[in-house]
PDB file of N, CA and C in Angstrom:
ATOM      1  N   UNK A   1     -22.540  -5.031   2.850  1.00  0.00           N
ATOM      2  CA  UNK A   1     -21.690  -4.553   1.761  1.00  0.00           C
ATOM      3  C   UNK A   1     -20.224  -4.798   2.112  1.00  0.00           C
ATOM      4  N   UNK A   2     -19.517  -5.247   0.984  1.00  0.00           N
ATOM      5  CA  UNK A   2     -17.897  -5.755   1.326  1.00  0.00           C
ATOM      6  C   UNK A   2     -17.256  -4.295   0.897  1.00  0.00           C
ATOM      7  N   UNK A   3     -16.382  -4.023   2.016  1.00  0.00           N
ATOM      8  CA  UNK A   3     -15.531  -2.984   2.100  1.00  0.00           C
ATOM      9  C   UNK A   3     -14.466  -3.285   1.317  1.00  0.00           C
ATOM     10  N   UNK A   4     -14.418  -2.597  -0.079  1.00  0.00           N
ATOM     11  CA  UNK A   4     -12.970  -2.340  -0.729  1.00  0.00           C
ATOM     12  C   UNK A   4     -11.667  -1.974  -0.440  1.00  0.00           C
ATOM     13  N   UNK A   5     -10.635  -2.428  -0.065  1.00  0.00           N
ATOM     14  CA  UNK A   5      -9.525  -2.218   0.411  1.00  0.00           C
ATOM     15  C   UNK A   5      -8.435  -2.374  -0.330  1.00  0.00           C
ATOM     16  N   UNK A   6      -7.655  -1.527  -0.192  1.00  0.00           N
ATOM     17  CA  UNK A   6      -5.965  -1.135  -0.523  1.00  0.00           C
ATOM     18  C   UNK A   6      -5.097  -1.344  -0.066  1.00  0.00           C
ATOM     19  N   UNK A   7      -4.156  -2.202  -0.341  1.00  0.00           N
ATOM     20  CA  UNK A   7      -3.050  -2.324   0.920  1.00  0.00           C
ATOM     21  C   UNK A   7      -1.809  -1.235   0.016  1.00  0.00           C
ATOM     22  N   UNK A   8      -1.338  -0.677   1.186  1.00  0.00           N
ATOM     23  CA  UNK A   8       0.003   0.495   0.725  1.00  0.00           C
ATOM     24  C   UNK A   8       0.933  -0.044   1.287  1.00  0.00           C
ATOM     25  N   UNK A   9       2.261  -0.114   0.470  1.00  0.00           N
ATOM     26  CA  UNK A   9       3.316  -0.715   1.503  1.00  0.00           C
ATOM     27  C   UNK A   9       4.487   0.324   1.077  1.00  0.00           C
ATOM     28  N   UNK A  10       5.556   0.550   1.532  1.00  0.00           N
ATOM     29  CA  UNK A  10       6.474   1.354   1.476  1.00  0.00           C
ATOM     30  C   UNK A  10       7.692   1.690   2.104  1.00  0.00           C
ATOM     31  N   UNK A  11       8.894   1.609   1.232  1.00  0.00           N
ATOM     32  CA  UNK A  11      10.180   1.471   2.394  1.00  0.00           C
ATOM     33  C   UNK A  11      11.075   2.152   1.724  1.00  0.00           C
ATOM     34  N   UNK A  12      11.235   3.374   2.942  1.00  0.00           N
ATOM     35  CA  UNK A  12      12.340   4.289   1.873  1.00  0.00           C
ATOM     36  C   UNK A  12      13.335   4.454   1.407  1.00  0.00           C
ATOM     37  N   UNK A  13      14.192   3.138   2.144  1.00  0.00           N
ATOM     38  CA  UNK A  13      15.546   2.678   1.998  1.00  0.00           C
ATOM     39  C   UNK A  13      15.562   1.296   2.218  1.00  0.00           C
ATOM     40  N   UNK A  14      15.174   0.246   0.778  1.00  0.00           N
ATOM     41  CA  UNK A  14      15.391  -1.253   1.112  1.00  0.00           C
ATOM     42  C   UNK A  14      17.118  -1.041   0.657  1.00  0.00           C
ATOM     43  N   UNK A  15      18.079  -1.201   1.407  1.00  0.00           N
ATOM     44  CA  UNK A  15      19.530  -1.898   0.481  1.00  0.00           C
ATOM     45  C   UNK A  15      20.000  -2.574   0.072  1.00  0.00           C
ATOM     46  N   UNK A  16      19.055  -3.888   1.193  1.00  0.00           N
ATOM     47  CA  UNK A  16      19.832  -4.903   0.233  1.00  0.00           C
ATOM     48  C   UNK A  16      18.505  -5.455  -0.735  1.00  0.00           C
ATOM     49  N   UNK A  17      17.537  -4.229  -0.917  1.00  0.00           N
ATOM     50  CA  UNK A  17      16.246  -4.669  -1.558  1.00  0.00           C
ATOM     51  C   UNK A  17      16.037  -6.552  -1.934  1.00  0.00           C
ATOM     52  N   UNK A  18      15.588  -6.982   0.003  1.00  0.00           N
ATOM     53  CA  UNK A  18      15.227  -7.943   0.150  1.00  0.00           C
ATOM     54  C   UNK A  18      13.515  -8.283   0.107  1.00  0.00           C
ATOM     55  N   UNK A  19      13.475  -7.036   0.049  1.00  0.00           N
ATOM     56  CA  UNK A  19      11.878  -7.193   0.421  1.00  0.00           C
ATOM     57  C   UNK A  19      11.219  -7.336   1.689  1.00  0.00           C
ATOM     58  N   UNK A  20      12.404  -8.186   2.667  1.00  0.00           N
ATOM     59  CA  UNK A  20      11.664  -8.178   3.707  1.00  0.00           C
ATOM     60  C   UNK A  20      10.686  -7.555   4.541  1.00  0.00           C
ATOM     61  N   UNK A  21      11.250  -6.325   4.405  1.00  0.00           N
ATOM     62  CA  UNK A  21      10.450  -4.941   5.705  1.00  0.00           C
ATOM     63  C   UNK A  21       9.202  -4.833   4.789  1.00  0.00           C
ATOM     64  N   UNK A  22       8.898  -5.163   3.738  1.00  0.00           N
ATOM     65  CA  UNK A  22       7.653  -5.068   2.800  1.00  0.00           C
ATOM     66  C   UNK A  22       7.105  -6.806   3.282  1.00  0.00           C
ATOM     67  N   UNK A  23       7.369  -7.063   3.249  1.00  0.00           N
ATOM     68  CA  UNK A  23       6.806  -8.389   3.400  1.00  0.00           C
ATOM     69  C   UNK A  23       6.009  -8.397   4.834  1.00  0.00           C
ATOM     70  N   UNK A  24       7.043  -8.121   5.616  1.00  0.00           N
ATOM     71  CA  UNK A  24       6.535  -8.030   7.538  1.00  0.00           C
ATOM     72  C   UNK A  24       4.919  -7.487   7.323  1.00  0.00           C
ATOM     73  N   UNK A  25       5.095  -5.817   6.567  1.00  0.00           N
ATOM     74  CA  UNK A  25       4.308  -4.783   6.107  1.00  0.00           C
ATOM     75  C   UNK A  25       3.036  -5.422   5.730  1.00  0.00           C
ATOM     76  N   UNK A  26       3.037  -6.113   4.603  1.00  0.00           N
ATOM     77  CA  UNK A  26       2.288  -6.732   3.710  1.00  0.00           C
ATOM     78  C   UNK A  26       1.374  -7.577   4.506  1.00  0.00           C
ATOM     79  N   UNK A  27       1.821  -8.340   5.461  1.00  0.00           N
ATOM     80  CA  UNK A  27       1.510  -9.707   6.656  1.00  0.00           C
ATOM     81  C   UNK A  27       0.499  -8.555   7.581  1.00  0.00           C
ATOM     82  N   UNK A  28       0.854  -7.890   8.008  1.00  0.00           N
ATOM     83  CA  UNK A  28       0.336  -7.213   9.113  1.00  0.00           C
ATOM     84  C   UNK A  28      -1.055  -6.134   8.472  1.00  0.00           C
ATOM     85  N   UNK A  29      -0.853  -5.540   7.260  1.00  0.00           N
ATOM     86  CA  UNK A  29      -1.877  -5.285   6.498  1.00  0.00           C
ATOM     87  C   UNK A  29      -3.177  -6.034   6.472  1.00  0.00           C
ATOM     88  N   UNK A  30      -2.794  -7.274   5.938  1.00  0.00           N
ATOM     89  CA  UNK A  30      -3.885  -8.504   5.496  1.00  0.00           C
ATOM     90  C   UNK A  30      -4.171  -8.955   7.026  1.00  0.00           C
ATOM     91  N   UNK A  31      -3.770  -8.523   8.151  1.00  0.00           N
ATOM     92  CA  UNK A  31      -4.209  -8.876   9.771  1.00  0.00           C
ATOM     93  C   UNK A  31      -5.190  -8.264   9.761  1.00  0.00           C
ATOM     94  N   UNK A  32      -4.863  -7.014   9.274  1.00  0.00           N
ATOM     95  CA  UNK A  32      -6.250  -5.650   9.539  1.00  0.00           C
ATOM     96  C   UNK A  32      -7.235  -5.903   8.440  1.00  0.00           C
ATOM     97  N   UNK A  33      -6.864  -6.023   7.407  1.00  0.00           N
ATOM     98  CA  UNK A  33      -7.860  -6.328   6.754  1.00  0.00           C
ATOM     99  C   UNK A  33      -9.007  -7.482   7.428  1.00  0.00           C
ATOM    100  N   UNK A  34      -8.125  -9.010   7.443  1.00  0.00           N
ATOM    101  CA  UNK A  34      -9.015 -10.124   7.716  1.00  0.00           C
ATOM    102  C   UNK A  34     -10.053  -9.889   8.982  1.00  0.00           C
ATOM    103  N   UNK A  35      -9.184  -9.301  10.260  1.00  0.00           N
ATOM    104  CA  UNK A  35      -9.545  -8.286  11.263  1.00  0.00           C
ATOM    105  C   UNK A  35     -11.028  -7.631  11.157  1.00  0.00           C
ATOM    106  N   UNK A  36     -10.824  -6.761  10.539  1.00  0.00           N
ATOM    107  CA  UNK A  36     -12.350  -5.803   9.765  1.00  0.00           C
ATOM    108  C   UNK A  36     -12.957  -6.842   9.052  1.00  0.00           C
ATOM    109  N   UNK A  37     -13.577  -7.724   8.140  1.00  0.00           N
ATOM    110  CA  UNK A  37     -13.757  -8.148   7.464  1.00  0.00           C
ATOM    111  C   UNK A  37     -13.732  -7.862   6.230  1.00  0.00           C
ATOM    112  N   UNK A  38     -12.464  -7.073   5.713  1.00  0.00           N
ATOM    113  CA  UNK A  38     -12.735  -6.015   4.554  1.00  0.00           C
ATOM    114  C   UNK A  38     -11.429  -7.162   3.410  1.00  0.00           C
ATOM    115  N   UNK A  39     -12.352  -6.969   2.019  1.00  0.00           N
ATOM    116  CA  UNK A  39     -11.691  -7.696   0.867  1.00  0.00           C
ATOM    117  C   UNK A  39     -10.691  -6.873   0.323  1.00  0.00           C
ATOM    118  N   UNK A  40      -9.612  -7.103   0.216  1.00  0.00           N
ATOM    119  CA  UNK A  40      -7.827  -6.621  -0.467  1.00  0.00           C
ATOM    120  C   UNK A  40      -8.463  -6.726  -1.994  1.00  0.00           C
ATOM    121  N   UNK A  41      -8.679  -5.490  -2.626  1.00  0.00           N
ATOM    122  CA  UNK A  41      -8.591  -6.038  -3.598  1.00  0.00           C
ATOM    123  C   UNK A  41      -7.027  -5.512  -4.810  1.00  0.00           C
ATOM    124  N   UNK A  42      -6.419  -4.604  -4.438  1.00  0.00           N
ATOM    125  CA  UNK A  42      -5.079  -4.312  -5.301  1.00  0.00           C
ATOM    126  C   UNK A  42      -3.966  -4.267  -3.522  1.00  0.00           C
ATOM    127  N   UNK A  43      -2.887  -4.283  -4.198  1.00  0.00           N
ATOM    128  CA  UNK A  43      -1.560  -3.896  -3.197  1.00  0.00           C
ATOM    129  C   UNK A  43      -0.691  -3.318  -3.898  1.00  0.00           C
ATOM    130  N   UNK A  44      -0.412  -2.058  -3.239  1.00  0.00           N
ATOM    131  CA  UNK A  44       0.232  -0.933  -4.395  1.00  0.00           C
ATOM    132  C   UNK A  44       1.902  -1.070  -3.259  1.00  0.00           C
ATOM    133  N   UNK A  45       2.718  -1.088  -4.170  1.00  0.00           N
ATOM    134  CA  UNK A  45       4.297  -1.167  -3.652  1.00  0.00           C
ATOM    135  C   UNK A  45       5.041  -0.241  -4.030  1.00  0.00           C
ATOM    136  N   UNK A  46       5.788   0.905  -3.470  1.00  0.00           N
ATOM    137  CA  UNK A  46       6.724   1.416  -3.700  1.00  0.00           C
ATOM    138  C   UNK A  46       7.946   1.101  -2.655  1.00  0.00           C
ATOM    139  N   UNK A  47       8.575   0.116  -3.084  1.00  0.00           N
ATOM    140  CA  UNK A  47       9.900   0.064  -2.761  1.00  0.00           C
ATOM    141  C   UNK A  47      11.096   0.065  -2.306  1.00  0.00           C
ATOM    142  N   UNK A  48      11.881   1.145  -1.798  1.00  0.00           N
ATOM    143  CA  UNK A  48      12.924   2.165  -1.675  1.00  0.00           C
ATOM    144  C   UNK A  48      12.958   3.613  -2.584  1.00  0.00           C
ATOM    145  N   UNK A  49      11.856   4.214  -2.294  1.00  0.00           N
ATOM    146  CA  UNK A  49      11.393   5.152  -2.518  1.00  0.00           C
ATOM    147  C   UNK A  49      10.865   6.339  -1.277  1.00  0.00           C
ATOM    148  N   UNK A  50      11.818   6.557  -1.131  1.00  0.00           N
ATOM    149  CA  UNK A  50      11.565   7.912  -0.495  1.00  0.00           C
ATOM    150  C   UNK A  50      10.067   8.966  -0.506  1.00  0.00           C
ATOM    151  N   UNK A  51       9.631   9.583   0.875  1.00  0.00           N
ATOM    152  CA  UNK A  51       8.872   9.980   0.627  1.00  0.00           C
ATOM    153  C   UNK A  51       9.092  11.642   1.814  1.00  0.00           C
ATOM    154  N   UNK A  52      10.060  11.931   2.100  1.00  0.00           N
ATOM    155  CA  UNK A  52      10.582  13.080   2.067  1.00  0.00           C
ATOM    156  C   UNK A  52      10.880  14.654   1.691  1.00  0.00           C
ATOM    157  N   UNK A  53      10.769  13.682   0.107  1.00  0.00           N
ATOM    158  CA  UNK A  53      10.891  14.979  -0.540  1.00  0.00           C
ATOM    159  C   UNK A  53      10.157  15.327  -1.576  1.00  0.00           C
ATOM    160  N   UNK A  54       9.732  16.496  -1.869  1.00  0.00           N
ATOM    161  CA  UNK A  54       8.034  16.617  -2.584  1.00  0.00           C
ATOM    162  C   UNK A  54       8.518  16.806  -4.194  1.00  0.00           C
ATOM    163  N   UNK A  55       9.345  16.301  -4.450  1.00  0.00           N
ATOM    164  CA  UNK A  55       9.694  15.974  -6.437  1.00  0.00           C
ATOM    165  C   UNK A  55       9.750  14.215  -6.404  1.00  0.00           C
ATOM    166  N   UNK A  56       9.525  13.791  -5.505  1.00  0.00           N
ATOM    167  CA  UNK A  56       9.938  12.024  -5.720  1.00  0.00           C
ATOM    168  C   UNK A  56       8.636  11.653  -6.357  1.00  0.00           C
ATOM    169  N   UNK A  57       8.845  10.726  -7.001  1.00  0.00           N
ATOM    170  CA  UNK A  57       7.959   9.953  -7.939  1.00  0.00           C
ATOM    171  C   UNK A  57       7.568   8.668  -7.367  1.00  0.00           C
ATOM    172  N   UNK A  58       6.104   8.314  -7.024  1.00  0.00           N
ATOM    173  CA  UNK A  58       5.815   7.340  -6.028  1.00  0.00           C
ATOM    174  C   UNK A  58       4.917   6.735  -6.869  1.00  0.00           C
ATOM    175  N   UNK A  59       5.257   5.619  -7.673  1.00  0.00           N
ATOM    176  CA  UNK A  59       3.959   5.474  -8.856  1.00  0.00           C
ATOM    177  C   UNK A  59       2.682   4.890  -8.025  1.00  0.00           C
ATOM    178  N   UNK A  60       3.381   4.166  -7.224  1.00  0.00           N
ATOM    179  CA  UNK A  60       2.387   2.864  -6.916  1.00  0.00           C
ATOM    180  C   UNK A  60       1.696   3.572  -5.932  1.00  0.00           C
ATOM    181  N   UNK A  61       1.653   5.102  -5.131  1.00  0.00           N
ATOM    182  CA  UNK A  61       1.008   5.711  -4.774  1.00  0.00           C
ATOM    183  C   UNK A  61       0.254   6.210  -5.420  1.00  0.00           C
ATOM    184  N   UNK A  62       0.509   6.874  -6.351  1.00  0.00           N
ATOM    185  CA  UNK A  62      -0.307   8.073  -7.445  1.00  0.00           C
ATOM    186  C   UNK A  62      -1.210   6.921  -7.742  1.00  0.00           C
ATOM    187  N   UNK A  63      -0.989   6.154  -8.227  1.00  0.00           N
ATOM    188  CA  UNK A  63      -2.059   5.222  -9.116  1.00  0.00           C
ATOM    189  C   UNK A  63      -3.398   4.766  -8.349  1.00  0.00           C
ATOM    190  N   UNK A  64      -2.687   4.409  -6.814  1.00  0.00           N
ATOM    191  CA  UNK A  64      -3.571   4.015  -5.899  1.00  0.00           C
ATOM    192  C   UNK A  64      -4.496   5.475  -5.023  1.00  0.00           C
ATOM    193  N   UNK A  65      -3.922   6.883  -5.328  1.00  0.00           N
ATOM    194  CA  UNK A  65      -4.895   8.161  -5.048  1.00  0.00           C
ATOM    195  C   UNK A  65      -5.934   7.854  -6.304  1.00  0.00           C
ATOM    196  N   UNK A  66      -5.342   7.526  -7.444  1.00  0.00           N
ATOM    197  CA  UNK A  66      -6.307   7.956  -8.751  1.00  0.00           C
ATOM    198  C   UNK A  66      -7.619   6.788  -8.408  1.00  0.00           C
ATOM    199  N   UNK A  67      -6.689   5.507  -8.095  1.00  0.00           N
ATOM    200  CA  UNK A  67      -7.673   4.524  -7.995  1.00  0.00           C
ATOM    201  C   UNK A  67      -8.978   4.960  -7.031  1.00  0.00           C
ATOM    202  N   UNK A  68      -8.471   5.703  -5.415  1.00  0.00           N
ATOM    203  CA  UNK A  68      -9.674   6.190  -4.245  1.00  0.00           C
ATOM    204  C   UNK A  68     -10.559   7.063  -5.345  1.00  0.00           C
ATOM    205  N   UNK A  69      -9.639   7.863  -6.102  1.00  0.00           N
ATOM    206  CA  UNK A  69     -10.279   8.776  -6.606  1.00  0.00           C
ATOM    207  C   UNK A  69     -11.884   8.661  -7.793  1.00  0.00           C
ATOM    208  N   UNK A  70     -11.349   7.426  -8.250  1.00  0.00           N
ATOM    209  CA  UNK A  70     -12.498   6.774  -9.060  1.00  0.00           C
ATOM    210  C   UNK A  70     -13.222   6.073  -8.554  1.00  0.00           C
ATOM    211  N   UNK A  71     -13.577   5.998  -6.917  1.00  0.00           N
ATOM    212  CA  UNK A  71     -14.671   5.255  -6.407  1.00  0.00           C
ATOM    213  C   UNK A  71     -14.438   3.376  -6.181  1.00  0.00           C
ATOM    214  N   UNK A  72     -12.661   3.364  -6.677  1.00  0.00           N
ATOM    215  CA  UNK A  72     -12.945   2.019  -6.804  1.00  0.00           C
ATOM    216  C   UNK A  72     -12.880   1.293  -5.526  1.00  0.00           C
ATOM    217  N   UNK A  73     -12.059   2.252  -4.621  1.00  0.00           N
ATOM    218  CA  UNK A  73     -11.456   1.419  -3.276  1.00  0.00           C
ATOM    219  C   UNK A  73     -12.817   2.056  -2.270  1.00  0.00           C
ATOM    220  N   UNK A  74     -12.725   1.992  -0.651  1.00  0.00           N
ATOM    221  CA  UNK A  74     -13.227   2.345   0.210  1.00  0.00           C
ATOM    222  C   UNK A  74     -12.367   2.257   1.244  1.00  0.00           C
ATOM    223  N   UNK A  75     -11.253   2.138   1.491  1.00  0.00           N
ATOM    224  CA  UNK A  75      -9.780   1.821   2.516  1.00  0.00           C
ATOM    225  C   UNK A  75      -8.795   1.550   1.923  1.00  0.00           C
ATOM    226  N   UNK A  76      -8.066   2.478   2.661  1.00  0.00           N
ATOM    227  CA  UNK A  76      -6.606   2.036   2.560  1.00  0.00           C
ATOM    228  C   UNK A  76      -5.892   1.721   3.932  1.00  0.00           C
ATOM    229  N   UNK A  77      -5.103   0.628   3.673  1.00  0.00           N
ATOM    230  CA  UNK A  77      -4.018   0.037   4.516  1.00  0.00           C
ATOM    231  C   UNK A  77      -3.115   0.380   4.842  1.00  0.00           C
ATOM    232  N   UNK A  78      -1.788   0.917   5.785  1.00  0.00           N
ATOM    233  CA  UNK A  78      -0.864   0.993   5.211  1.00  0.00           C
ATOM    234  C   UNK A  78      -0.177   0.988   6.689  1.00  0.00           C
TER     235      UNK A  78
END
C-alpha cells in the first residue's frame, strides 16, 4: 500500500519573500519522502506567516488538518 503524504512548509518571516528558505524546505521534504517510499500527493505553503500566536490565520495549514482529517493523507512532512 502507497503511503499518502503531505508536505508542510512554513516560514515565519520571508522579507524579501524569495521563497528560498521554502524551497531548501520543500527539497529536503521530497528527500524524506523519496527516502520512505511514500507518494507527495498535495504541498500545503504558508509563507511568512507566523505561528506564535494563537489568532494567526494559517490557511494552508487548516486545510491540510481538514485534509488528515478526511482520511485523505497518511503523513505529513514538514
Amino acid at each position: 500500500m502507497t503511503t499518502r503524504a503531505a508536505i508542510y512548509l512554513r516560514i515565519s518571516l520571508d522579507a524579501a519573500m524569495n521563497g528560498l528558505a521554502i524551497e531548501r524546505q520543500r527539497e529536503d521534504c521530497k528527500a524524506i519522502a523519496k527516502q520512505r517510499g511514500w507518494t507527495v500527493v498535495h504541498t500545503y505553503v504558508d509563507q511568512s506567516i507566523s505561528a506564535s500566536k494563537k489568532d494567526v490565520e494559517r490557511p494552508d495549514y487548516d486545510a491540510m488538518v481538514a485534509s488528515l482529517k478526511r482520511g485523505e493523507l497518511d503523513a505529513i512532512i514538514c
